[in-house]
PDB file of N, CA and C in Angstrom:
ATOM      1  N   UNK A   1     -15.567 -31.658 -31.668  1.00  0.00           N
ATOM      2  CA  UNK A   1     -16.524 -30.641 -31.285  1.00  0.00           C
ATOM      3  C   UNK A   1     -15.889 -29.261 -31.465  1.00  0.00           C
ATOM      4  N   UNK A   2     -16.631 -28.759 -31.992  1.00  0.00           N
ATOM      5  CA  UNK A   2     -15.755 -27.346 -32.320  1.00  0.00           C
ATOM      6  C   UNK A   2     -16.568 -25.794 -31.256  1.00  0.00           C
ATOM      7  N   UNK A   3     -15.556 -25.010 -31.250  1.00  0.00           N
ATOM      8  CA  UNK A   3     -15.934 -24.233 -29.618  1.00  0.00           C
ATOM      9  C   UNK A   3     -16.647 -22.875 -30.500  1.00  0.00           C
ATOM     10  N   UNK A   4     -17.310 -22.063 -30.611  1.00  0.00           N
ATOM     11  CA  UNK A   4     -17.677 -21.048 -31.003  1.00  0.00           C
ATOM     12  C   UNK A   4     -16.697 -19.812 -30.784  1.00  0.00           C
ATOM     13  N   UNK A   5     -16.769 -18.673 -31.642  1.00  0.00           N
ATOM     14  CA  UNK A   5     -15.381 -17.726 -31.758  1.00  0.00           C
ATOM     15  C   UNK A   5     -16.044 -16.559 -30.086  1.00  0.00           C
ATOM     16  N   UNK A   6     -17.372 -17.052 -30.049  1.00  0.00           N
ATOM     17  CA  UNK A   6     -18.050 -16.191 -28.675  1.00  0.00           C
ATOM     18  C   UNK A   6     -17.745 -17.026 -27.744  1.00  0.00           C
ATOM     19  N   UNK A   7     -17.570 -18.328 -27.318  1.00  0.00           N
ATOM     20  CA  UNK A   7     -16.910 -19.228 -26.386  1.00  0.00           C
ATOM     21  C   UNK A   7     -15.617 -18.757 -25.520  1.00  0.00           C
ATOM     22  N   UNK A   8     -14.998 -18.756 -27.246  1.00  0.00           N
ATOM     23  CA  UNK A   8     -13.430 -18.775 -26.910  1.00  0.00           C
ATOM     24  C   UNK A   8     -13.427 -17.021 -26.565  1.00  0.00           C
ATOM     25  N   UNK A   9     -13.759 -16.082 -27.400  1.00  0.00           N
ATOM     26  CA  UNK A   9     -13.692 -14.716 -26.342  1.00  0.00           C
ATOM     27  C   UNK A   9     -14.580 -14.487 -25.002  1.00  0.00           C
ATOM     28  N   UNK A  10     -15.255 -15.105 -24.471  1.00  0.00           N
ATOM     29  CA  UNK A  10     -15.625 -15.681 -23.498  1.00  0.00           C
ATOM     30  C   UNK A  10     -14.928 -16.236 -22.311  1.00  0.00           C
ATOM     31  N   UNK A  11     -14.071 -17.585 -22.498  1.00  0.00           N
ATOM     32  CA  UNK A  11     -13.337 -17.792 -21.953  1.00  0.00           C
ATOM     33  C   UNK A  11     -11.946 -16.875 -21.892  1.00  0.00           C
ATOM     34  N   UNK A  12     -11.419 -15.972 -23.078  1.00  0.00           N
ATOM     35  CA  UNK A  12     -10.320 -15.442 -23.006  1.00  0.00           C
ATOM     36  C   UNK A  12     -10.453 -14.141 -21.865  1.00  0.00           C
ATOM     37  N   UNK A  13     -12.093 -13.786 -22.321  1.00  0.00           N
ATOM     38  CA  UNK A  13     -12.169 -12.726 -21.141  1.00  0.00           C
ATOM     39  C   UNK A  13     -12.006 -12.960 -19.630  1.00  0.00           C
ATOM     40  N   UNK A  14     -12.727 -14.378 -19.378  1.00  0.00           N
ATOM     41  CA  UNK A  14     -12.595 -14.931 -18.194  1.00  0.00           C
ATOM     42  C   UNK A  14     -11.407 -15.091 -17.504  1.00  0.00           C
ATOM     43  N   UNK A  15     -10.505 -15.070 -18.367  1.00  0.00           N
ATOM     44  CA  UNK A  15      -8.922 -15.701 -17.468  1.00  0.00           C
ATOM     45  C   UNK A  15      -8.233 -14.250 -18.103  1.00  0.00           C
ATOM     46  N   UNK A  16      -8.491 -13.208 -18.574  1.00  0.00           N
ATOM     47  CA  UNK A  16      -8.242 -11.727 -18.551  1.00  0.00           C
ATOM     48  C   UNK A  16      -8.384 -11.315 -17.116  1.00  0.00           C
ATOM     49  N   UNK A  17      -9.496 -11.043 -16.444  1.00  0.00           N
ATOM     50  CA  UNK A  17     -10.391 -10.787 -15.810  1.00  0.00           C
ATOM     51  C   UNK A  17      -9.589 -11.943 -14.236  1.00  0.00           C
ATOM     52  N   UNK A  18      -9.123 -12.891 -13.904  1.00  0.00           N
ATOM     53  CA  UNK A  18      -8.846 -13.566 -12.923  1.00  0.00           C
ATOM     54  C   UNK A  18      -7.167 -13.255 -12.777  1.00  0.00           C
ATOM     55  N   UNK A  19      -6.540 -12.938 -14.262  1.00  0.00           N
ATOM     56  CA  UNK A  19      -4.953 -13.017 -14.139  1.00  0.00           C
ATOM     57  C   UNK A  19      -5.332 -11.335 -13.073  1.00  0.00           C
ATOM     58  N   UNK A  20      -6.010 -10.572 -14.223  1.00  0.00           N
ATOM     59  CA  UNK A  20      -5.508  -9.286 -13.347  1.00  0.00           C
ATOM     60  C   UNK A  20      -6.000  -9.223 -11.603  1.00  0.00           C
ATOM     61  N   UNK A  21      -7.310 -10.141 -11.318  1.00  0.00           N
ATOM     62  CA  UNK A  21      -7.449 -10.394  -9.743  1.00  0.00           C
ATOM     63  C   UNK A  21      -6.281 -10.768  -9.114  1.00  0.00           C
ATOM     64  N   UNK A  22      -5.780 -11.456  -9.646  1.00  0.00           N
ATOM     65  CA  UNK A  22      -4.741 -12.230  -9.164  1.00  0.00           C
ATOM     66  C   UNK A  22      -3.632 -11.244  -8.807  1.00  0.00           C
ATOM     67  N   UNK A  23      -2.917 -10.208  -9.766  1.00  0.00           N
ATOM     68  CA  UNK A  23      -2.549  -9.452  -9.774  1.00  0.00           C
ATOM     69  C   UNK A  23      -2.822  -8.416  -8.636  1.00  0.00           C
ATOM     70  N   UNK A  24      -3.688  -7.847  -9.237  1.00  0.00           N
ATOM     71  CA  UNK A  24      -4.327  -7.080  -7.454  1.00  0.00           C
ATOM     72  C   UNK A  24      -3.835  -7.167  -6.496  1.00  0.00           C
ATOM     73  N   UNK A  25      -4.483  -8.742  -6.358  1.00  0.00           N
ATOM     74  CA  UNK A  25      -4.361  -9.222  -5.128  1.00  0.00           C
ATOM     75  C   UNK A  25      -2.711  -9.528  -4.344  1.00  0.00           C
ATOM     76  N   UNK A  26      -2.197  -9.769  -5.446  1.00  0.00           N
ATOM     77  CA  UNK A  26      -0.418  -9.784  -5.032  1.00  0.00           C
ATOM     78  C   UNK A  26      -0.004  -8.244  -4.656  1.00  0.00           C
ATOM     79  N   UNK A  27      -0.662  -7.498  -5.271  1.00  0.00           N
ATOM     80  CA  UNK A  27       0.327  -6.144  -5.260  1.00  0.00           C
ATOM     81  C   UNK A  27      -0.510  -6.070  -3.850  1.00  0.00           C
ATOM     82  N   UNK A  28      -1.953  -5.904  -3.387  1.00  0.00           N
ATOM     83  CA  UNK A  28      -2.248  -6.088  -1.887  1.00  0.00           C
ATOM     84  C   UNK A  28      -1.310  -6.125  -1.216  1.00  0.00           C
ATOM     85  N   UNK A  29      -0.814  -7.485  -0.886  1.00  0.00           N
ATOM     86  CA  UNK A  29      -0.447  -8.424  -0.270  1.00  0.00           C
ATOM     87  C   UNK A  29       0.842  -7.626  -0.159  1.00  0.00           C
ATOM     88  N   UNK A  30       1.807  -7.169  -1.126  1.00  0.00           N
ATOM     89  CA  UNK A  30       3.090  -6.364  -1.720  1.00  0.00           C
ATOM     90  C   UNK A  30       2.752  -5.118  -0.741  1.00  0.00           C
ATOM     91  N   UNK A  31       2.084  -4.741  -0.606  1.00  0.00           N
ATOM     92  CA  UNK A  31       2.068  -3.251  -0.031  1.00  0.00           C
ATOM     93  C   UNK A  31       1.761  -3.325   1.807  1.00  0.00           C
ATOM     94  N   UNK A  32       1.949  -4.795   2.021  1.00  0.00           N
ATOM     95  CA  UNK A  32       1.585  -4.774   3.729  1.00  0.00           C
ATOM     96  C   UNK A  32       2.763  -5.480   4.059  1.00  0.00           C
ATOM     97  N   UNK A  33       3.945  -5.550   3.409  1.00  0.00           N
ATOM     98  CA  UNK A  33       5.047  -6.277   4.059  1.00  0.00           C
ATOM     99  C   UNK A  33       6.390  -4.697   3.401  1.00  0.00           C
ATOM    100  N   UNK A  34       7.357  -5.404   4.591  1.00  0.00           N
ATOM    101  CA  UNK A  34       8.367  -4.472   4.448  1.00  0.00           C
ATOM    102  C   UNK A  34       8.947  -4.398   3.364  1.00  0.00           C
ATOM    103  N   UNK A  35       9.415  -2.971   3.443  1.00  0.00           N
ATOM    104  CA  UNK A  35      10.233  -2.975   1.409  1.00  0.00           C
ATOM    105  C   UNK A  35      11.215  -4.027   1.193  1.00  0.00           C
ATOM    106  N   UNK A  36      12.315  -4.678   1.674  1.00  0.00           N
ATOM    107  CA  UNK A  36      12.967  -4.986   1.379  1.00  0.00           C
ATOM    108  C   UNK A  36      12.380  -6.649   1.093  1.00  0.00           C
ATOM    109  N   UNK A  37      11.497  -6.771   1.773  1.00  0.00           N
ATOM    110  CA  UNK A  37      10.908  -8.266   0.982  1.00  0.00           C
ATOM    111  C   UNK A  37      10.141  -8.059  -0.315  1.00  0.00           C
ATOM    112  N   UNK A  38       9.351  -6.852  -0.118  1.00  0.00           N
ATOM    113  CA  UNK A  38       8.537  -6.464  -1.322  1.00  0.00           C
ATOM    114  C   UNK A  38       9.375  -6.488  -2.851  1.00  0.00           C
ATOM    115  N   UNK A  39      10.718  -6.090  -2.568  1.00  0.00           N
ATOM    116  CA  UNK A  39      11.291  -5.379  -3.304  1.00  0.00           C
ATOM    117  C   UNK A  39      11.604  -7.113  -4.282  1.00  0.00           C
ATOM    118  N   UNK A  40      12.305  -8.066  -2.931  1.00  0.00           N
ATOM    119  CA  UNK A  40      12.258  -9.201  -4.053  1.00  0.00           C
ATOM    120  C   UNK A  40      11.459 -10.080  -4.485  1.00  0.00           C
ATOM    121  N   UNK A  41      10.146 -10.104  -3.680  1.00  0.00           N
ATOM    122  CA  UNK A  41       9.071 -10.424  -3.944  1.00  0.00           C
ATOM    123  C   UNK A  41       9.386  -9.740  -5.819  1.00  0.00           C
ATOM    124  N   UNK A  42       8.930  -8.307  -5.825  1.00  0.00           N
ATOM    125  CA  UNK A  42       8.402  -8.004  -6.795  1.00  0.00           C
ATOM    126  C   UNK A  42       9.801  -8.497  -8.218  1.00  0.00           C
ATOM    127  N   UNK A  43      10.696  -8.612  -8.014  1.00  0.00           N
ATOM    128  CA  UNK A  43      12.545  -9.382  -8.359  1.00  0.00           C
ATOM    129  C   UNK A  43      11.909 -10.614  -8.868  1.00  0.00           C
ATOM    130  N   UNK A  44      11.209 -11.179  -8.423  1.00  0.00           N
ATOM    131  CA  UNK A  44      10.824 -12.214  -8.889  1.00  0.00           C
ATOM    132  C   UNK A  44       9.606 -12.652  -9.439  1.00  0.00           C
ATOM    133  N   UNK A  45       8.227 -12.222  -9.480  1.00  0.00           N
ATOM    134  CA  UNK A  45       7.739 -11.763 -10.325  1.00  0.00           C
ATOM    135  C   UNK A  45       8.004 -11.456 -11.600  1.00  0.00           C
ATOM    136  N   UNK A  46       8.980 -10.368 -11.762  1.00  0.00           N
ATOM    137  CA  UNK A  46       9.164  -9.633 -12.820  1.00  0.00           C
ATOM    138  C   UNK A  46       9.979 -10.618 -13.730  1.00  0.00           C
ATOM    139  N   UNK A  47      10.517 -11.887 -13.348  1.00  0.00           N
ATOM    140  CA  UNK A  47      11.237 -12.822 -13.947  1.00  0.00           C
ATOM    141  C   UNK A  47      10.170 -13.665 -14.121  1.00  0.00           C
ATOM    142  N   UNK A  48       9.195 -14.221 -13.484  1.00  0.00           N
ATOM    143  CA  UNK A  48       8.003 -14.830 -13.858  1.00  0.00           C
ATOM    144  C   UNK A  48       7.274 -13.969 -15.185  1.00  0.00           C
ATOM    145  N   UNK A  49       7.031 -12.958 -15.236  1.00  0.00           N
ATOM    146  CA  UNK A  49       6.290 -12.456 -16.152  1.00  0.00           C
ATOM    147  C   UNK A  49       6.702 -12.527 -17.743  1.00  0.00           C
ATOM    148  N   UNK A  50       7.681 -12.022 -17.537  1.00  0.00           N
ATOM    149  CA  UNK A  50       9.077 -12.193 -18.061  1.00  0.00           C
ATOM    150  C   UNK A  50       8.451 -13.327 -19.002  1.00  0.00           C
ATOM    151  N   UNK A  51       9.045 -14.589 -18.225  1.00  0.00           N
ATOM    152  CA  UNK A  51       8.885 -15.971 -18.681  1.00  0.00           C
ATOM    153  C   UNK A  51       7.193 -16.218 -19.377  1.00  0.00           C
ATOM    154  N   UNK A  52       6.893 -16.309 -18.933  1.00  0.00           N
ATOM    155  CA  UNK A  52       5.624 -16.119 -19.351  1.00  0.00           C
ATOM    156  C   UNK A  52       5.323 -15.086 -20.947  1.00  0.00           C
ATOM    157  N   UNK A  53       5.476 -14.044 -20.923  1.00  0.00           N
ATOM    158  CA  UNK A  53       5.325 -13.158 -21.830  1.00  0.00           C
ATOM    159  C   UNK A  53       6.149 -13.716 -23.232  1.00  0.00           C
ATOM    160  N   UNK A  54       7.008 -14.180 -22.565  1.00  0.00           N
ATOM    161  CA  UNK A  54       7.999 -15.127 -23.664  1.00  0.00           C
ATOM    162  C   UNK A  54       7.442 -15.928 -24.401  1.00  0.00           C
ATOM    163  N   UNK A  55       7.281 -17.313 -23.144  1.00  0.00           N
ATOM    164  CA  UNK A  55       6.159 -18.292 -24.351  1.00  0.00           C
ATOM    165  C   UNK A  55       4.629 -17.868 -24.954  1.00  0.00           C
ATOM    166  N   UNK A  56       4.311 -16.623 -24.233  1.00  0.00           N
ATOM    167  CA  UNK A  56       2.824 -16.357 -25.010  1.00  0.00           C
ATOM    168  C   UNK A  56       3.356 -16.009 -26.425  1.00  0.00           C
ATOM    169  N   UNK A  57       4.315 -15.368 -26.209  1.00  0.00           N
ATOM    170  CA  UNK A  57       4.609 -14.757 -27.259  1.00  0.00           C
ATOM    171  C   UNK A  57       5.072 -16.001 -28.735  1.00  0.00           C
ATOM    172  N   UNK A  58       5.379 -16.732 -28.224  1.00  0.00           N
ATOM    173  CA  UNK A  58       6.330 -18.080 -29.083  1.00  0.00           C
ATOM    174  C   UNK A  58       5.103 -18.833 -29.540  1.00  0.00           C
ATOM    175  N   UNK A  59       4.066 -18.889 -28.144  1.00  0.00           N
ATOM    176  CA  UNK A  59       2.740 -19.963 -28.750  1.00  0.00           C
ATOM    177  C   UNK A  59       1.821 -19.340 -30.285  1.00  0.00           C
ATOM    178  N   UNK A  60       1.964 -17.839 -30.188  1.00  0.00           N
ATOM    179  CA  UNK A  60       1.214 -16.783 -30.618  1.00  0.00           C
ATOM    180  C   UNK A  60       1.723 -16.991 -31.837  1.00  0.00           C
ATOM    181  N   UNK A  61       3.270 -17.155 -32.417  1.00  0.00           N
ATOM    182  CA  UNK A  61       4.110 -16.836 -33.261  1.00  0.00           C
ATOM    183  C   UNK A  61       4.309 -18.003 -34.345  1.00  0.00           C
ATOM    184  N   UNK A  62       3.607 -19.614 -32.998  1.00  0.00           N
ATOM    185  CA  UNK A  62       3.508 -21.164 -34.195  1.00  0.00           C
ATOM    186  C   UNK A  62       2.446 -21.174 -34.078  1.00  0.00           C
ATOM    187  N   UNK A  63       1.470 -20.310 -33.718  1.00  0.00           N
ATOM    188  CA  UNK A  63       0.070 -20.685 -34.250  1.00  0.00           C
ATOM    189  C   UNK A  63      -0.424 -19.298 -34.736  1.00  0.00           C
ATOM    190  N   UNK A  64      -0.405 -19.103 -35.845  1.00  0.00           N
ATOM    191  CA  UNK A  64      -1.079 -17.609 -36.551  1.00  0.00           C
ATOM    192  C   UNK A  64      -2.258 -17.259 -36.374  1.00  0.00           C
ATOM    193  N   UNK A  65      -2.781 -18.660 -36.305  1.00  0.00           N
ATOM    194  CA  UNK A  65      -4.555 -18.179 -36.107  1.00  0.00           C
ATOM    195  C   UNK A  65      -4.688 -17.978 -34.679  1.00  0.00           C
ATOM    196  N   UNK A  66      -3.821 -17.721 -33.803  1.00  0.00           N
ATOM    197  CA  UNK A  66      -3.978 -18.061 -32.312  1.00  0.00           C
ATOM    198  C   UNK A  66      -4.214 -16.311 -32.098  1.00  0.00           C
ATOM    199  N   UNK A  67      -4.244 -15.523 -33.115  1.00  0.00           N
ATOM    200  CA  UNK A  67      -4.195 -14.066 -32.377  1.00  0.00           C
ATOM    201  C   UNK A  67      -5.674 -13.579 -33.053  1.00  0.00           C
TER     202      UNK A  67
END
């Protein structure tokens, strides 16, 4: 079954649109606790993203048509 190219930007918008809620919602959450937890709160994150940004980047790079 094959997905339509309006599907798939569809769905890409959809999980655009929830990462950055998500986001938000952490930095919220980040701004009602004391700095020094915030600080590694955000320490770790930034190694999550990190990671992440990595393999998007690698999935992006063995699949050409993926961009």
């Amino acid at each position: 079954m094959l997905i339509s190219s309006e599907e798939v930007r569809a769905t890409l918008e959809a999980g655009r649109r929830a990462a950055a809620e998500a986001l938000r919602h952490a930095a919220d959450q980040l701004e009602a606790v004391p700095l020094d937890r915030a600080v590694e709160a955000l320490a770790w994150l930034e190694t999550q993203l990190e990671s992440f940004l990595r393999e998007a980047e690698r999935a992006f790079r063995s699949d050409p048509g993926a961009t």
